[in-house]
PDB file of N, CA and C in Angstrom:
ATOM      1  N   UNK A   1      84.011  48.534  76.048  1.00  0.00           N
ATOM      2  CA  UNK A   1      84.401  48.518  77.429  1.00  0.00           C
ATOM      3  C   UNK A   1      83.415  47.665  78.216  1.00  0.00           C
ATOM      4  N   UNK A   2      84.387  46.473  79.486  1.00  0.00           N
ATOM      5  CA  UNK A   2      82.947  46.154  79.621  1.00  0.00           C
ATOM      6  C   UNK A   2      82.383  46.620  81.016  1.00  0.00           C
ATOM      7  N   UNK A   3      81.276  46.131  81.467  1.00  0.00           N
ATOM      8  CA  UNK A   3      80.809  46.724  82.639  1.00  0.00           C
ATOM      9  C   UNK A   3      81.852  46.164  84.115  1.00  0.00           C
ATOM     10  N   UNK A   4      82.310  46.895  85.211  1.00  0.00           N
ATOM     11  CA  UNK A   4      82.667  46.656  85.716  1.00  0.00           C
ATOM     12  C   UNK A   4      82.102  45.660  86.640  1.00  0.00           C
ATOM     13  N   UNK A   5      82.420  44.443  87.673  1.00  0.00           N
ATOM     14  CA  UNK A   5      81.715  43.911  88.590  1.00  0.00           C
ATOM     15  C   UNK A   5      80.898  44.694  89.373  1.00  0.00           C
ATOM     16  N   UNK A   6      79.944  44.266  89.852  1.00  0.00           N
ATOM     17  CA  UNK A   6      79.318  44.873  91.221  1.00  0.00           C
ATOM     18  C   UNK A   6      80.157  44.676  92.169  1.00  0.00           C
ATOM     19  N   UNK A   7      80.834  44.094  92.536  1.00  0.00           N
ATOM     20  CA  UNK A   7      82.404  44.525  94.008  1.00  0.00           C
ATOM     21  C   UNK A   7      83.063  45.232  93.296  1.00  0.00           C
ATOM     22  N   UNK A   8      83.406  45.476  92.779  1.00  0.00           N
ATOM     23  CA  UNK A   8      84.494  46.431  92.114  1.00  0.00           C
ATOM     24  C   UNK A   8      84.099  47.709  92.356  1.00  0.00           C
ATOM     25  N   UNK A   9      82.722  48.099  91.904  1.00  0.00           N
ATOM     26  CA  UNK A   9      82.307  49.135  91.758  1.00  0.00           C
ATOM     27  C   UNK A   9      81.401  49.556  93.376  1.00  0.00           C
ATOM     28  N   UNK A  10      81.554  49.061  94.361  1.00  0.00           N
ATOM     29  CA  UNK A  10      81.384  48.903  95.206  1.00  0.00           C
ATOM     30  C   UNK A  10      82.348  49.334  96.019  1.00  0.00           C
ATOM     31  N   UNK A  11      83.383  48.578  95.936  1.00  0.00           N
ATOM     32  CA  UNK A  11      85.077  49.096  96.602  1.00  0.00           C
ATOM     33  C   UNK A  11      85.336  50.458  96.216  1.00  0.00           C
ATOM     34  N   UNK A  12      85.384  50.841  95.104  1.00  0.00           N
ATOM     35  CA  UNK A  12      85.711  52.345  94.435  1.00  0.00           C
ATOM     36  C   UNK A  12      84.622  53.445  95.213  1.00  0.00           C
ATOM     37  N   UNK A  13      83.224  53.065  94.983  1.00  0.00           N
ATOM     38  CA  UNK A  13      82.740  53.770  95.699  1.00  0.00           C
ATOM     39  C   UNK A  13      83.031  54.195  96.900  1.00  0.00           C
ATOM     40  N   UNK A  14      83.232  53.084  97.580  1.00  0.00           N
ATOM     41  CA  UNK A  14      83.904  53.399  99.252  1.00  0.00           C
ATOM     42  C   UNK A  14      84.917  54.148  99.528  1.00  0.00           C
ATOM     43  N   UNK A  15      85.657  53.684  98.835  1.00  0.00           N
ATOM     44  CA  UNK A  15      87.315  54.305  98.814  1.00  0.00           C
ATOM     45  C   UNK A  15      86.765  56.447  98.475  1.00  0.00           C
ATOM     46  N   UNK A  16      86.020  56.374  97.503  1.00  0.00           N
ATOM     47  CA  UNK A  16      85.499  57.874  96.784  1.00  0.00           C
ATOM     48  C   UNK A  16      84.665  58.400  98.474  1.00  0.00           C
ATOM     49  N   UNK A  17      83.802  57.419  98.776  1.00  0.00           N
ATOM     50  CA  UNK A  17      82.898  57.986 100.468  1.00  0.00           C
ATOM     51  C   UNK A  17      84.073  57.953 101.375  1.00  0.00           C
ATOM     52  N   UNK A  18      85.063  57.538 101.466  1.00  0.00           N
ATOM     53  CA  UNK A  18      86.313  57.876 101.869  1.00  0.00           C
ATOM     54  C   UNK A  18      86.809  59.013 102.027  1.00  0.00           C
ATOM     55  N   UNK A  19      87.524  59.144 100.921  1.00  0.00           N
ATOM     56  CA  UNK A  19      87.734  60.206 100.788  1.00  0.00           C
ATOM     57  C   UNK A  19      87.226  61.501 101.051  1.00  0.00           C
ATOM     58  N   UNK A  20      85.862  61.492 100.469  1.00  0.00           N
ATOM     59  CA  UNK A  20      85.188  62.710 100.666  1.00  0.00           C
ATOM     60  C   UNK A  20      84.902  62.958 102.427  1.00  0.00           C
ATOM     61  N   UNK A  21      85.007  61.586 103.473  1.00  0.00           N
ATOM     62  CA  UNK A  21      84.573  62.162 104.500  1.00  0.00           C
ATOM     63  C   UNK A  21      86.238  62.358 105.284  1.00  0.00           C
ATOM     64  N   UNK A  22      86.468  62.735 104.644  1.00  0.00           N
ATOM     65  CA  UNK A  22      88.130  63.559 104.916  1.00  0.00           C
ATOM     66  C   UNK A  22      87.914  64.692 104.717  1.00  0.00           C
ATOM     67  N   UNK A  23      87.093  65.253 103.593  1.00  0.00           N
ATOM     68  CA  UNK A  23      87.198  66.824 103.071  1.00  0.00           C
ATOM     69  C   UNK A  23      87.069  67.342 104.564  1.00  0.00           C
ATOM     70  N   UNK A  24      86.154  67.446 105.284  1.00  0.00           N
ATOM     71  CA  UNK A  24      85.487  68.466 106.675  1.00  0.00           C
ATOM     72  C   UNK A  24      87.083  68.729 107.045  1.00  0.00           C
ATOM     73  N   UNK A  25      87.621  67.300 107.934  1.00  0.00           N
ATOM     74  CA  UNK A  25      88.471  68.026 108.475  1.00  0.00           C
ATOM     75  C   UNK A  25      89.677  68.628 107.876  1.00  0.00           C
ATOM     76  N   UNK A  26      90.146  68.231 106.283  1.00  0.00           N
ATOM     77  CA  UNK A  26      91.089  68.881 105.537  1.00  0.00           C
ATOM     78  C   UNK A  26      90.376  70.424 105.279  1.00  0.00           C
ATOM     79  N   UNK A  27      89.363  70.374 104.931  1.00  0.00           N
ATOM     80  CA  UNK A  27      88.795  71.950 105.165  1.00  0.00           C
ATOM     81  C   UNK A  27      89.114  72.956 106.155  1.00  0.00           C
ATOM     82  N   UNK A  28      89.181  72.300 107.200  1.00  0.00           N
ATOM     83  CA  UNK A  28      89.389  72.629 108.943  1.00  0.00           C
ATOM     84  C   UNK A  28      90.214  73.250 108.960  1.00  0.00           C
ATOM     85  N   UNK A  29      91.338  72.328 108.521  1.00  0.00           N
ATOM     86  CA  UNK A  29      93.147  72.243 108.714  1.00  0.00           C
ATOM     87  C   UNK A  29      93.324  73.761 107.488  1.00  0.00           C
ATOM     88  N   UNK A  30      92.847  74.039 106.348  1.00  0.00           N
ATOM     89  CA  UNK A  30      93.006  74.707 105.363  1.00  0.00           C
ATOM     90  C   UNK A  30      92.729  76.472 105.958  1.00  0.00           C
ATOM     91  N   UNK A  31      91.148  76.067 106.100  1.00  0.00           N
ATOM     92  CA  UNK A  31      90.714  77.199 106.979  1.00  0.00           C
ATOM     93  C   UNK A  31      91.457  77.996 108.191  1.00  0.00           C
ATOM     94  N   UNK A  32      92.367  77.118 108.802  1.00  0.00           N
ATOM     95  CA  UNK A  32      92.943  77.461 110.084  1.00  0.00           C
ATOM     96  C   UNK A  32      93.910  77.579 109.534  1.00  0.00           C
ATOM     97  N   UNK A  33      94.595  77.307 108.788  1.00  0.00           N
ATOM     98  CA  UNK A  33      95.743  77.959 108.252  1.00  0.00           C
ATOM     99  C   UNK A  33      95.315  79.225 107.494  1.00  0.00           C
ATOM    100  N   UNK A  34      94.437  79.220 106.745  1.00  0.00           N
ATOM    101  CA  UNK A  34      94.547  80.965 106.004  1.00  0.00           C
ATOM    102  C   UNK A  34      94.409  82.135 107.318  1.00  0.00           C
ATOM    103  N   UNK A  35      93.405  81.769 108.016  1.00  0.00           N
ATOM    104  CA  UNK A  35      93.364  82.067 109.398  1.00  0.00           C
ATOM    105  C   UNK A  35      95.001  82.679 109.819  1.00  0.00           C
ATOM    106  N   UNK A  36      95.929  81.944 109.936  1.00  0.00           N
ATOM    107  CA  UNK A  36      97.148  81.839 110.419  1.00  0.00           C
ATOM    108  C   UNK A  36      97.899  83.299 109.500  1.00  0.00           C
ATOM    109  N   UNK A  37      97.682  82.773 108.367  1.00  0.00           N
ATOM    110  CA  UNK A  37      98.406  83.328 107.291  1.00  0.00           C
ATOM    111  C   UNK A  37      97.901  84.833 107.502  1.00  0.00           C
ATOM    112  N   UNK A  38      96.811  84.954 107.442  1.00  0.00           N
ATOM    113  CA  UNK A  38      95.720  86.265 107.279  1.00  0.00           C
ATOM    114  C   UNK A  38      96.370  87.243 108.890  1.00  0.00           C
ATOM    115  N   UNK A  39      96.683  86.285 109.779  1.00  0.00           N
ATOM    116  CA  UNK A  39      96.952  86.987 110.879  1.00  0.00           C
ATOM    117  C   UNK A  39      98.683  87.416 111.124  1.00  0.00           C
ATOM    118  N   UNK A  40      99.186  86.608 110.279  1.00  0.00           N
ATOM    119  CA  UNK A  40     100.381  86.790 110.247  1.00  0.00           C
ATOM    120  C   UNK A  40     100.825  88.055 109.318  1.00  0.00           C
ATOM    121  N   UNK A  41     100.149  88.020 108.139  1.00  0.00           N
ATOM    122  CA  UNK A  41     100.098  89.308 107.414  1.00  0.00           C
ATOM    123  C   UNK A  41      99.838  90.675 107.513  1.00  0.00           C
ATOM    124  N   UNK A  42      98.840  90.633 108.630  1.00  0.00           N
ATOM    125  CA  UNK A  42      98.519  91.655 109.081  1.00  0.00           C
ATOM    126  C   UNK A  42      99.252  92.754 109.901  1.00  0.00           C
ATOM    127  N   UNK A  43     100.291  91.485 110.782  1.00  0.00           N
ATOM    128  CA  UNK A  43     101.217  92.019 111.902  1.00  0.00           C
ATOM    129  C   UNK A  43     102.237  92.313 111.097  1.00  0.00           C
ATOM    130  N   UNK A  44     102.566  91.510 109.529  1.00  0.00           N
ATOM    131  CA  UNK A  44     103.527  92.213 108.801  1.00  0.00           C
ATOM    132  C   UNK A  44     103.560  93.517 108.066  1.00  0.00           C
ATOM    133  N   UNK A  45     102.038  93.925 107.867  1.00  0.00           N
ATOM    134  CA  UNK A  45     101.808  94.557 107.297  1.00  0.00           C
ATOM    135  C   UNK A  45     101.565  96.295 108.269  1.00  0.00           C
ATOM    136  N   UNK A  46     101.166  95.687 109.621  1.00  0.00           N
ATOM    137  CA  UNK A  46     101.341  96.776 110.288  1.00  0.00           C
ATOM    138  C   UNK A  46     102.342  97.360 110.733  1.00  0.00           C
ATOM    139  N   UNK A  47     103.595  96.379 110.785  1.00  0.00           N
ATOM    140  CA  UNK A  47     105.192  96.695 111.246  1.00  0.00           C
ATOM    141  C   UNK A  47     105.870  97.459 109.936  1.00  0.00           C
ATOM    142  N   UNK A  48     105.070  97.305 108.628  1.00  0.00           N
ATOM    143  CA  UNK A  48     106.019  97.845 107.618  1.00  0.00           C
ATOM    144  C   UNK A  48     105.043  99.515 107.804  1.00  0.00           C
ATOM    145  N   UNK A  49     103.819  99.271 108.025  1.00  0.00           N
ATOM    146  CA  UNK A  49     103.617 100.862 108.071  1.00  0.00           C
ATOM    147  C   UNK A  49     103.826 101.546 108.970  1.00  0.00           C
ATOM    148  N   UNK A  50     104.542 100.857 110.512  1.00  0.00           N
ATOM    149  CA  UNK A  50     105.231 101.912 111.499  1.00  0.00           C
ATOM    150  C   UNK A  50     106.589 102.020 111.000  1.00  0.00           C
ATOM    151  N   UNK A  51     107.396 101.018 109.916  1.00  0.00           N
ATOM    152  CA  UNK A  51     108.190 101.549 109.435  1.00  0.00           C
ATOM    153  C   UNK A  51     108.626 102.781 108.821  1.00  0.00           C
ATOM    154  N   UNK A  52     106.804 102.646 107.774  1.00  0.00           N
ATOM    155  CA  UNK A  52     107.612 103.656 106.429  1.00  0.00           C
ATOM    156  C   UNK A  52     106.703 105.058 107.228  1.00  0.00           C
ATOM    157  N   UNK A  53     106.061 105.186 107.855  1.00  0.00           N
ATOM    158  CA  UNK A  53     106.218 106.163 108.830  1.00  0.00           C
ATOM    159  C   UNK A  53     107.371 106.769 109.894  1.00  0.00           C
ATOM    160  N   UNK A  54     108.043 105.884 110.226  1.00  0.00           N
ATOM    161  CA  UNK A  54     109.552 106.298 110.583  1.00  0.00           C
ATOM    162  C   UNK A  54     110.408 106.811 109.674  1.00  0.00           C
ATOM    163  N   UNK A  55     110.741 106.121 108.468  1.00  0.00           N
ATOM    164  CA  UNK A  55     111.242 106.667 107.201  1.00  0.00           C
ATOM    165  C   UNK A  55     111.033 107.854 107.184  1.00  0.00           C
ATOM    166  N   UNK A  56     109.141 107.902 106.647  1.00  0.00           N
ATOM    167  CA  UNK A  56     108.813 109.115 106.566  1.00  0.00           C
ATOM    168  C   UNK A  56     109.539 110.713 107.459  1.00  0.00           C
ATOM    169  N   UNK A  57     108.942 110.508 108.293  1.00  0.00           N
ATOM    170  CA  UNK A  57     109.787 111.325 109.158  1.00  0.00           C
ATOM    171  C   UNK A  57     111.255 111.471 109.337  1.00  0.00           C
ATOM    172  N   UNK A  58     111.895 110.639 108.954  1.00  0.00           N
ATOM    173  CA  UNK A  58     113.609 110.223 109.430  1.00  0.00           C
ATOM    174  C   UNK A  58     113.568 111.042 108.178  1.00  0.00           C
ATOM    175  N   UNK A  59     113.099 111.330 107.022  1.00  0.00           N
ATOM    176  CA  UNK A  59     113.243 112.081 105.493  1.00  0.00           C
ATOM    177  C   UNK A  59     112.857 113.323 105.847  1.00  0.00           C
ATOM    178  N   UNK A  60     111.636 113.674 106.013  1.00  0.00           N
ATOM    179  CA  UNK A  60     111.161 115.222 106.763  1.00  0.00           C
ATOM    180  C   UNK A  60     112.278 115.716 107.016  1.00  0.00           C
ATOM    181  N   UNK A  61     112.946 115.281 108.155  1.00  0.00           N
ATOM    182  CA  UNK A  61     114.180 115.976 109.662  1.00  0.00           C
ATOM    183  C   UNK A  61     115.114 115.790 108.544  1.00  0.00           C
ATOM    184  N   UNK A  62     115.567 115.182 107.877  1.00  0.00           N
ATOM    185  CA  UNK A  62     116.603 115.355 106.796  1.00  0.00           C
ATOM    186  C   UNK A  62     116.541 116.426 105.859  1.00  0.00           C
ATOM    187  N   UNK A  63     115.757 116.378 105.205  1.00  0.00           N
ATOM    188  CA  UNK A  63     115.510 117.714 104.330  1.00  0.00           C
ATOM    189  C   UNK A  63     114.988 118.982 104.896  1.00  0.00           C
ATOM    190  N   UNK A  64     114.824 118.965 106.311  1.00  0.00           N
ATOM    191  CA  UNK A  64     114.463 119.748 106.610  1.00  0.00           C
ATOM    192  C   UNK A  64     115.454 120.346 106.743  1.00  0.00           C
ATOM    193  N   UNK A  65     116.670 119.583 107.356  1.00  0.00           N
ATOM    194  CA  UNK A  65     118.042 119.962 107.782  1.00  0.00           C
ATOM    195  C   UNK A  65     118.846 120.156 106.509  1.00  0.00           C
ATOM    196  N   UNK A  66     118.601 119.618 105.472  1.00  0.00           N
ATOM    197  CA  UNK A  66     119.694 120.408 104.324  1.00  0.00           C
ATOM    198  C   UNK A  66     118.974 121.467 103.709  1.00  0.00           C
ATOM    199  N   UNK A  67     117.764 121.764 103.920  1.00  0.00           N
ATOM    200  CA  UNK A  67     116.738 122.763 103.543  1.00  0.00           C
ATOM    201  C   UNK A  67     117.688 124.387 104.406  1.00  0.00           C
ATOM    202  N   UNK A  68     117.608 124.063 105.785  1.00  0.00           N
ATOM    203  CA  UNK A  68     118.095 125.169 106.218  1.00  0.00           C
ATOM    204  C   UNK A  68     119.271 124.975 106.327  1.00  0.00           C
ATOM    205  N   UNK A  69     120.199 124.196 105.665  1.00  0.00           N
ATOM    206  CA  UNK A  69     121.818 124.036 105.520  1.00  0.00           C
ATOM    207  C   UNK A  69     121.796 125.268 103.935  1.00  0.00           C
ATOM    208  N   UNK A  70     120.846 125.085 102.929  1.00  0.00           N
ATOM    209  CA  UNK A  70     121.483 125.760 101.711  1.00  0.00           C
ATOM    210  C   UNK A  70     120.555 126.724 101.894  1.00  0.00           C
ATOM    211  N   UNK A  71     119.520 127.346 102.761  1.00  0.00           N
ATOM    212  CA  UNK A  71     119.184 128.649 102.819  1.00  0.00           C
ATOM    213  C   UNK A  71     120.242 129.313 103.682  1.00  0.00           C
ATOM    214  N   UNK A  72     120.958 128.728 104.234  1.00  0.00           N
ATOM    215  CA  UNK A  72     121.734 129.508 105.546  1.00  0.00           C
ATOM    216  C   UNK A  72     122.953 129.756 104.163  1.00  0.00           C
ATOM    217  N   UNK A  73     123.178 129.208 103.563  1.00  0.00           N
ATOM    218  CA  UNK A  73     124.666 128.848 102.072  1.00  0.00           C
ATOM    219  C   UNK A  73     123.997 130.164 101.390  1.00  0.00           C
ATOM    220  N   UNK A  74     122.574 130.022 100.850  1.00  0.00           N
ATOM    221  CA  UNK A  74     122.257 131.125 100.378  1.00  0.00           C
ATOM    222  C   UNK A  74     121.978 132.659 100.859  1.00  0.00           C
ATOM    223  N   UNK A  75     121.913 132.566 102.004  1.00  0.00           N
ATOM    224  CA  UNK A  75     121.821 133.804 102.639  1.00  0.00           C
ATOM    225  C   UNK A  75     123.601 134.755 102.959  1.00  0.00           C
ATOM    226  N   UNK A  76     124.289 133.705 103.274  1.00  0.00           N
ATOM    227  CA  UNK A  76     125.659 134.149 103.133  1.00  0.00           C
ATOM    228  C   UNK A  76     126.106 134.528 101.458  1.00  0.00           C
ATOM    229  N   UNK A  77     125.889 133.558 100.269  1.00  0.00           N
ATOM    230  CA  UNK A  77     126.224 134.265  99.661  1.00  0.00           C
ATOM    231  C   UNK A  77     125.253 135.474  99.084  1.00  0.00           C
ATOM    232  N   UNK A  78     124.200 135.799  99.318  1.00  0.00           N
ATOM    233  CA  UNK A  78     123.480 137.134  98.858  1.00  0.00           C
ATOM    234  C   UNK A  78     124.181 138.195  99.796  1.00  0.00           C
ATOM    235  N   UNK A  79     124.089 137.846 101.132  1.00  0.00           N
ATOM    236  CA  UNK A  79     125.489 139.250 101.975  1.00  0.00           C
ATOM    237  C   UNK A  79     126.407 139.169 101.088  1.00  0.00           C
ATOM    238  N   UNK A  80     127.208 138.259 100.623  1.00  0.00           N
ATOM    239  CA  UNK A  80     128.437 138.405 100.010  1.00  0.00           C
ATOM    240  C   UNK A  80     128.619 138.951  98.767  1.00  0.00           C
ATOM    241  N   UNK A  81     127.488 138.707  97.877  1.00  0.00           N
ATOM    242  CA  UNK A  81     127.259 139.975  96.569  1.00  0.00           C
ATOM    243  C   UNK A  81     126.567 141.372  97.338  1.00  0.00           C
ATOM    244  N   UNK A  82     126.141 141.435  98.230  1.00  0.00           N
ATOM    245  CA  UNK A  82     125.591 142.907  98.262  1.00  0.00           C
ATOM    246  C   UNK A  82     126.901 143.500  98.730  1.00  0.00           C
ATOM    247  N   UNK A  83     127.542 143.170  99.930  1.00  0.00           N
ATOM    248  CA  UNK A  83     129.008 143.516  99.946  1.00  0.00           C
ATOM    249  C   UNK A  83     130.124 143.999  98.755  1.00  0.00           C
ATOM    250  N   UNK A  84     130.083 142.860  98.082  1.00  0.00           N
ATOM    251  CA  UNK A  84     130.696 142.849  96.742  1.00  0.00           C
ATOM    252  C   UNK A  84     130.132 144.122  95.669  1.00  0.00           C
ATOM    253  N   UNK A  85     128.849 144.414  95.646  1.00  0.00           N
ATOM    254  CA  UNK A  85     128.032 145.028  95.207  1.00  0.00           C
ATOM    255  C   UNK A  85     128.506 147.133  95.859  1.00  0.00           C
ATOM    256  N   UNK A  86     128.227 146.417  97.107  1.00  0.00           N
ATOM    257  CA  UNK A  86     128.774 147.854  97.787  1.00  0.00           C
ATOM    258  C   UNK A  86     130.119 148.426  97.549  1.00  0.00           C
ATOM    259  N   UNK A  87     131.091 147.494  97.213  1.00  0.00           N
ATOM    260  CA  UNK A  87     132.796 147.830  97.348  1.00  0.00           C
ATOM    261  C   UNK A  87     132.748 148.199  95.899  1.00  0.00           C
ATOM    262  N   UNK A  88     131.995 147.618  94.876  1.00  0.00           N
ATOM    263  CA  UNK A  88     131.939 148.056  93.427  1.00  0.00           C
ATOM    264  C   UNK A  88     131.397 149.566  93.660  1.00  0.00           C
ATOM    265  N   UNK A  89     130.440 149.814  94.049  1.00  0.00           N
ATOM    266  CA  UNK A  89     129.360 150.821  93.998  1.00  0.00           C
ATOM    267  C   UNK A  89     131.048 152.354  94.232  1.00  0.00           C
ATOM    268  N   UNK A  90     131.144 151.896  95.456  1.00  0.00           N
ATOM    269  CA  UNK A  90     132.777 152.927  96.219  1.00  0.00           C
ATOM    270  C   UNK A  90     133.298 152.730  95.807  1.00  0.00           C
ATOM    271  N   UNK A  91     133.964 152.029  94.311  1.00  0.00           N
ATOM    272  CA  UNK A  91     135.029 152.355  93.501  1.00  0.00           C
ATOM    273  C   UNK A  91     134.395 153.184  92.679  1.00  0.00           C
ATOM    274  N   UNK A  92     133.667 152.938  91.756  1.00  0.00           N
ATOM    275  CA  UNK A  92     132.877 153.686  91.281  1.00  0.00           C
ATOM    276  C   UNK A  92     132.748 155.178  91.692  1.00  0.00           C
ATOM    277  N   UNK A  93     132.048 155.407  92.976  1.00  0.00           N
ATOM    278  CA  UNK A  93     132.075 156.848  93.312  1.00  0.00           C
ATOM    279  C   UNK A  93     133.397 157.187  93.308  1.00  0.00           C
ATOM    280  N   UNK A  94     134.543 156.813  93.849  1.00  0.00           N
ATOM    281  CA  UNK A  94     135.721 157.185  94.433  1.00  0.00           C
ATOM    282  C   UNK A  94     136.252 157.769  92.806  1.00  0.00           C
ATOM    283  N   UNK A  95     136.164 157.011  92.135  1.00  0.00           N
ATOM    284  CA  UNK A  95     136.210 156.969  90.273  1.00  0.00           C
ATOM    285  C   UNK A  95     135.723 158.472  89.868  1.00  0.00           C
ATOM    286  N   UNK A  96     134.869 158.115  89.958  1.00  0.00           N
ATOM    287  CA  UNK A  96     134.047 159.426  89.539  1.00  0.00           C
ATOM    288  C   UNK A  96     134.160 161.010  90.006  1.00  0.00           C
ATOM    289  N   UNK A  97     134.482 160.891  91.410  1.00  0.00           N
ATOM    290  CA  UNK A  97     134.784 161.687  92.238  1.00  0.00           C
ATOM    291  C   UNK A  97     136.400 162.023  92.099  1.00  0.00           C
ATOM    292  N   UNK A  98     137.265 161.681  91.551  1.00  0.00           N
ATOM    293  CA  UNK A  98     138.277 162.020  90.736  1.00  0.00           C
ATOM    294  C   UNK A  98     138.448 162.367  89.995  1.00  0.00           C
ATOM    295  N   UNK A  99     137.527 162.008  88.579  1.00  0.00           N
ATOM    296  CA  UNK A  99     137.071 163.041  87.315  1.00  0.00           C
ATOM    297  C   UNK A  99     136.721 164.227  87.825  1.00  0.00           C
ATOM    298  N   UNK A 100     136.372 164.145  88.488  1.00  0.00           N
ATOM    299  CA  UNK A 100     135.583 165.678  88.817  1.00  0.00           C
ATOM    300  C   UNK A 100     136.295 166.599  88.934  1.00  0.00           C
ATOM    301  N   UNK A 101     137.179 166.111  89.699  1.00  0.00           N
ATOM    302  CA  UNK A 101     138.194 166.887  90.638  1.00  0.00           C
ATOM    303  C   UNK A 101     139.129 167.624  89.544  1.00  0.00           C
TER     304      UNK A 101
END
């Protein structure tokens, strides 16, 4: 390989000190965008947890409400076997109370 000219290697250099005195403000531009991003995330991130706190609750009041929908289901049918329970019980005696007789 052979050695490059001294202009050659001169031009390249420049073009490379070029470049590099771009980095600052592409840094800038980079920085201020994560900036952006970082702030934008945040407001997304706080809107989804007043969400799933609404959820939350919107689920609570729901189950709370079929909670006392099938205790109120269950409380009618336990009257309805002790009833049932009682009308057995008075055949029974009524039964028995005929043998006797």
């Amino acid at each position: 390989m052979q050695p490059q000219p001294l202009e050659r290697r001169v031009e390249r250099l420049e073009q490379r000190v070029a470049l590099l005195e771009e980095l600052p403000a592409r840094m800038d531009r980079l920085e201020s965008q994560f900036l952006q991003l970082r702030e934008e995330m945040r407001g997304e991130f706080s809107a989804m947890q007043v969400e799933l706190r609404a959820g939350d609750e919107e689920t609570r009041r729901v189950l709370h409400e079929e909670i006392q929908s099938v205790m109120t289901h269950a409380r009618v049918l336990h009257e309805d076997i002790k009833a049932t329970i009682r009308v057995m019980n008075e055949g029974r005696s009524t039964d028995a109370k005929r043998r006797t007789e």
